[in-house]
Protein backbone atom coordinates (compact mmCIF):
# COMPACT_ATOMS: atom_id res chain seq x y z
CA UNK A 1 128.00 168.55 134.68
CA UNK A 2 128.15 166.31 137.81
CA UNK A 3 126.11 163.69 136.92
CA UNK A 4 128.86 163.75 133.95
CA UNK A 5 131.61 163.86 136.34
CA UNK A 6 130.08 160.71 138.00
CA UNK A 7 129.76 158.99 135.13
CA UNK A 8 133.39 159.65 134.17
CA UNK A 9 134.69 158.38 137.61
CA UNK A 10 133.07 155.30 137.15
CA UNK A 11 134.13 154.72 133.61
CA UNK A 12 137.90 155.26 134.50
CA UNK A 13 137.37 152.93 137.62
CA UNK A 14 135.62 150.46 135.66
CA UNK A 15 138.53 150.74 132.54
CA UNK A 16 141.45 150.74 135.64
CA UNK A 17 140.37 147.79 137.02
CA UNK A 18 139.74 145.84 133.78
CA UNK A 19 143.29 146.72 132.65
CA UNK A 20 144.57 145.62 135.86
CA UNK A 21 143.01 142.30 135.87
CA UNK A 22 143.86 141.79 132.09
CA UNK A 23 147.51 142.52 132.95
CA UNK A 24 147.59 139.64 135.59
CA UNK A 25 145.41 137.20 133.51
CA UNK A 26 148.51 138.42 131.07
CA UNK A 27 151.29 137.97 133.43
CA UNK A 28 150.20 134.49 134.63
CA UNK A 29 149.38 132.73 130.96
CA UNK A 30 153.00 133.58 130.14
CA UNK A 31 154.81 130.71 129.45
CA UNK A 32 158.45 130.80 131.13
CA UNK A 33 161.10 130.09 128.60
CA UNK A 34 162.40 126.86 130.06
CA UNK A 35 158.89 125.53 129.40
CA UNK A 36 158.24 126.30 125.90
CA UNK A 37 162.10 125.28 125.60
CA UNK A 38 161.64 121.53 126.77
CA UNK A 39 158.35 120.81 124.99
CA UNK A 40 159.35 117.45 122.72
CA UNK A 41 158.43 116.66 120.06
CA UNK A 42 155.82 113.45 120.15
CA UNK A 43 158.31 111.41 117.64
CA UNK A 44 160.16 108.32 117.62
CA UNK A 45 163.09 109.17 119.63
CA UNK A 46 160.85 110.62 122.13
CA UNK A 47 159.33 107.53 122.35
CA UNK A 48 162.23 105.43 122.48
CA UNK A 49 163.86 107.96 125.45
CA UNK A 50 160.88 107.63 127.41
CA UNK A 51 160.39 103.80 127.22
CA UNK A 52 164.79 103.67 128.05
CA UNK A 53 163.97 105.89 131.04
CA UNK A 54 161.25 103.83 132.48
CA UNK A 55 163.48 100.83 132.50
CA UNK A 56 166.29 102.30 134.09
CA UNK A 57 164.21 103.66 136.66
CA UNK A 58 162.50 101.00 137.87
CA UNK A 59 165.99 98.77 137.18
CA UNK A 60 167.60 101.27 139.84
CA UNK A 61 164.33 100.81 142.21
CA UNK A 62 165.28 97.18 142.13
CA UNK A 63 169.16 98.28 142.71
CA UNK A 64 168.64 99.61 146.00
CA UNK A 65 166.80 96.86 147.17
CA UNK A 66 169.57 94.48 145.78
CA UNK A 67 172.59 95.70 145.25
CA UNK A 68 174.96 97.21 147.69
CA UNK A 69 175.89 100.37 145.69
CA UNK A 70 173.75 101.80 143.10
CA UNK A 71 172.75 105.48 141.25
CA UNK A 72 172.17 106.66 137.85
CA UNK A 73 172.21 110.04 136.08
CA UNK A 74 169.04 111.16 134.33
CA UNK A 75 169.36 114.06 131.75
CA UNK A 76 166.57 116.79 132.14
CA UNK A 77 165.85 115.96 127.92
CA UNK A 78 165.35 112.39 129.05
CA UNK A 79 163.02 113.46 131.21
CA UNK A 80 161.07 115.76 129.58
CA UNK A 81 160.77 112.70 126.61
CA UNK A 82 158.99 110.59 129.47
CA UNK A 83 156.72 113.04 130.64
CA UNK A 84 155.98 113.96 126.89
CA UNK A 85 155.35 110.38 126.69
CA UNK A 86 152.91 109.59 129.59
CA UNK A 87 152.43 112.24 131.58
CA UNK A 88 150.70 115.19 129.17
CA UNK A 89 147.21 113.84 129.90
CA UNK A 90 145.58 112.58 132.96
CA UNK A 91 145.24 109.08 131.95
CA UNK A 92 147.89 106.74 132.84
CA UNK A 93 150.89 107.88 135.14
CA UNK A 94 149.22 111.66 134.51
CA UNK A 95 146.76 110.55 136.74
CA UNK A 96 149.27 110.74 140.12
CA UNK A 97 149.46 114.16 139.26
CA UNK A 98 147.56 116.66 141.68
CA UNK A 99 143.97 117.53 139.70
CA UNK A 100 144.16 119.82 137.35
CA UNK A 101 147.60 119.96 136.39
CA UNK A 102 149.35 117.90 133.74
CA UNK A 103 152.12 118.54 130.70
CA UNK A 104 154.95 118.70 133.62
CA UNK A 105 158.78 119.66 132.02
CA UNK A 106 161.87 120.05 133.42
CA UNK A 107 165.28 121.92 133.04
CA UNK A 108 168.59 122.10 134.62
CA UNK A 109 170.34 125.79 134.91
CA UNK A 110 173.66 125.39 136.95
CA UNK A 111 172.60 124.15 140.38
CA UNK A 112 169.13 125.58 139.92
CA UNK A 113 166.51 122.78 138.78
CA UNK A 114 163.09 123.97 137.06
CA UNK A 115 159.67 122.18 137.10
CA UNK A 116 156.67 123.14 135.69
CA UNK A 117 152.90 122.08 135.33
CA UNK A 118 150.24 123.07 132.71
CA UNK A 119 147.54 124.28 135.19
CA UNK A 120 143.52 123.76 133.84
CA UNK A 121 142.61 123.78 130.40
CA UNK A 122 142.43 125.91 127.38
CA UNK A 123 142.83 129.80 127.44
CA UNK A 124 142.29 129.95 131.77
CA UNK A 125 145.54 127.58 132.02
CA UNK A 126 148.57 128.55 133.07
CA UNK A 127 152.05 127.18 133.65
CA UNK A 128 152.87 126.90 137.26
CA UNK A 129 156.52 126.29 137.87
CA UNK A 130 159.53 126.17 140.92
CA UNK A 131 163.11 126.61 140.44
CA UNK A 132 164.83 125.36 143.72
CA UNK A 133 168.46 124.02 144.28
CA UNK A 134 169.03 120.94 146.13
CA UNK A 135 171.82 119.25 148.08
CA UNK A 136 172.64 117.10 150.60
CA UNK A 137 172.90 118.04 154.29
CA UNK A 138 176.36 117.41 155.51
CA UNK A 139 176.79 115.05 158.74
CA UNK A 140 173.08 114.14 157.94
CA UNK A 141 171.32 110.58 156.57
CA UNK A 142 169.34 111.04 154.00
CA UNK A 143 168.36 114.32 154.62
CA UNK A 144 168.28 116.57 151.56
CA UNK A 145 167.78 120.43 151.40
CA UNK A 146 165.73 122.01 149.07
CA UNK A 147 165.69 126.00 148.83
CA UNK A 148 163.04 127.33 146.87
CA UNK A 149 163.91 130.24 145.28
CA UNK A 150 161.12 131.04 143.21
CA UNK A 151 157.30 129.53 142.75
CA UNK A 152 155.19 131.67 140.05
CA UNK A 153 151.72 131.31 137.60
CA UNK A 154 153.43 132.38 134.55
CA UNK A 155 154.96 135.45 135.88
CA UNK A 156 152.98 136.36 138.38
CA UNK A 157 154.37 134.69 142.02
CA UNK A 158 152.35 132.87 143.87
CA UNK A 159 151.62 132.14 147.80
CA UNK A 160 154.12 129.76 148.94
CA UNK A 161 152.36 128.03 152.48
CA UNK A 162 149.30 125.97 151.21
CA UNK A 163 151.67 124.66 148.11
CA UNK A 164 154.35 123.67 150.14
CA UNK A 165 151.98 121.63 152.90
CA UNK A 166 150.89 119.99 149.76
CA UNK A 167 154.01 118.88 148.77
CA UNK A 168 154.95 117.82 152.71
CA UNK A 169 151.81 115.46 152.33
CA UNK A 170 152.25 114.19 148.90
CA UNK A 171 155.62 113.18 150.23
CA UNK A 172 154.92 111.44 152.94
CA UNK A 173 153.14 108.27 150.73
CA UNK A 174 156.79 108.03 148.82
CA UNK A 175 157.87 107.62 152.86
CA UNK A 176 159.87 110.85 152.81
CA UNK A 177 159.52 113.06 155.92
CA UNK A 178 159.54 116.84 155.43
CA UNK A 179 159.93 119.91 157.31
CA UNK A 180 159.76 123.79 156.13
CA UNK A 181 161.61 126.61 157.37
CA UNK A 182 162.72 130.42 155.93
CA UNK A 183 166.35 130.88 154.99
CA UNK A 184 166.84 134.71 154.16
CA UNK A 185 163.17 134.94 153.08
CA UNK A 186 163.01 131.44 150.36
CA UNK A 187 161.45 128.42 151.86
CA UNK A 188 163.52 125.50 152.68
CA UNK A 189 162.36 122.10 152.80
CA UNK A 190 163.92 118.96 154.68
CA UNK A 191 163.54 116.06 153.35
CA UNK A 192 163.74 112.82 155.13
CA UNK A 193 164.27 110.00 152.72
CA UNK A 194 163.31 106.03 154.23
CA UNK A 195 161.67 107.91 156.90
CA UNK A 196 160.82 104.63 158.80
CA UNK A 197 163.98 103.09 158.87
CA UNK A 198 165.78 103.44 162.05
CA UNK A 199 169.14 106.09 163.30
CA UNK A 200 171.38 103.88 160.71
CA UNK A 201 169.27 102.98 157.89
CA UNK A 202 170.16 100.21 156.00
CA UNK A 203 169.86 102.25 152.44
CA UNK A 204 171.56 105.67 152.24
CA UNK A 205 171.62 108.39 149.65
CA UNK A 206 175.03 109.72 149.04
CA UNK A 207 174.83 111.46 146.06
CA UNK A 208 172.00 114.20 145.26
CA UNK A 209 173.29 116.64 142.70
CA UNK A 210 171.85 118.76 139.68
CA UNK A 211 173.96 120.66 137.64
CA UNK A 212 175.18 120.49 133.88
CA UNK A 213 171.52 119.73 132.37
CA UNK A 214 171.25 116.58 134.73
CA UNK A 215 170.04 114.89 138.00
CA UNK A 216 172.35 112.69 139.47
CA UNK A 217 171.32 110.60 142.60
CA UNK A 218 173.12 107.15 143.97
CA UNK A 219 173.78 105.75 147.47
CA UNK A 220 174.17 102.58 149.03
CA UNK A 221 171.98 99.29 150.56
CA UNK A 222 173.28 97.16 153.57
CA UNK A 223 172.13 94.08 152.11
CA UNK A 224 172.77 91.92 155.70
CA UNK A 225 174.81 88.63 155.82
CA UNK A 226 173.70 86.01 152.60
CA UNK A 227 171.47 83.76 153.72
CA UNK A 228 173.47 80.21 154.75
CA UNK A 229 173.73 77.59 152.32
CA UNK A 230 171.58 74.79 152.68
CA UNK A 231 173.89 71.38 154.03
């Protein structure tokens, strides 16, 4: 009858942790909605979005090194048609992506911006995602706020530290200084646009807003006096 017992005890151990680690392989494959919401379609006018977006954004790179005003609003389906376009896979502009993940889509709720990331491969990936707000701090250049409010595997939230040192040091090749802190228990990031230009940068961001199913950023260059005409 003991060695029965035994036997028994280590059956239901062995069955409650099995169910316990299938219910978090479970909660972390599951998709989030906005995800499986802003898949597109690999059509046409997918392709035609994507290749419109990449000219306007490197047209506005060129803006702020040449014009004195300059901004542009992307939509979050414009964006998820470029990333449907060149970013699923890690060739081409996938491969800037951290290793590993890949598929990223986007989505706009309110003030609250979504990202997510396919995560590995086949039935061990999952979809990591953030939803943060941003804004602009006030009496501040080119410093932007970013609260993140949450940062999950599917459904199951994940450890916040080692991602966000990540994303402090991926940041600082785009030259964009950042510094973390806790506001009422979500991590809040700093971010430091043209961190090498001096107090009174020559290029300023004045307009860093999400909201209505769209990005919206613009600002300003001080281009310096024209060069003098030649006698």
């Amino acid at each position: 009858m003991r060695r029965r017992s035994k036997w028994l005890a280590v059956f239901l151990l062995v069955a409650g942790v099995s169910a316990a680690a299938g219910a978090v392989v479970f909660t972390a494959r599951r998709e989030p909605e906005f995800y499986r919401r802003a898949g597109a379609p690999a059509d046409w006018a997918t392709q035609e979005r994507a290749r419109l977006l990449l000219t306007r954004l490197q047209d506005l790179k060129n803006d702020v090194r040449s014009k004195p005003e300059w901004g542009d609003t992307f939509t979050a389906d414009e964006l998820n048609a470029f990333f449907a376009e060149h970013m699923c896979s890690r060739e081409g502009l996938g491969a800037t992506l951290p290793e590993k993940l890949h598929a990223p889509r986007v989505a706009v709720d309110g003030d609250r911006v979504k990202v997510g990331f396919r995560y590995g491969q086949g039935f061990w990936s999952s979809v990591v995602w953030v939803e943060f707000r941003v804004w602009l701090v006030k009496d501040e250049v080119n410093l932007a706020a970013v609260e993140v409010c949450e940062l999950c595997a599917g459904r199951l939230p994940l450890g916040t530290q080692t991602i966000l040192d990540a994303v402090a040091e991926a940041a600082r090749e785009w030259n964009i200084d950042v510094t973390w802190y806790r506001h009422e228990g979500n991590p809040v990031g700093l971010f430091r646009f043209f961190a090498d230009q001096p107090s009174n940068p020559p290029t300023q961001v004045l307009t860093l807003e999400a909201g209505d199913g769209k990005v919206t950023v613009a600002g300003r260059s001080d281009l310096g006096p024209a060069p003098a005409a030649r006698p």
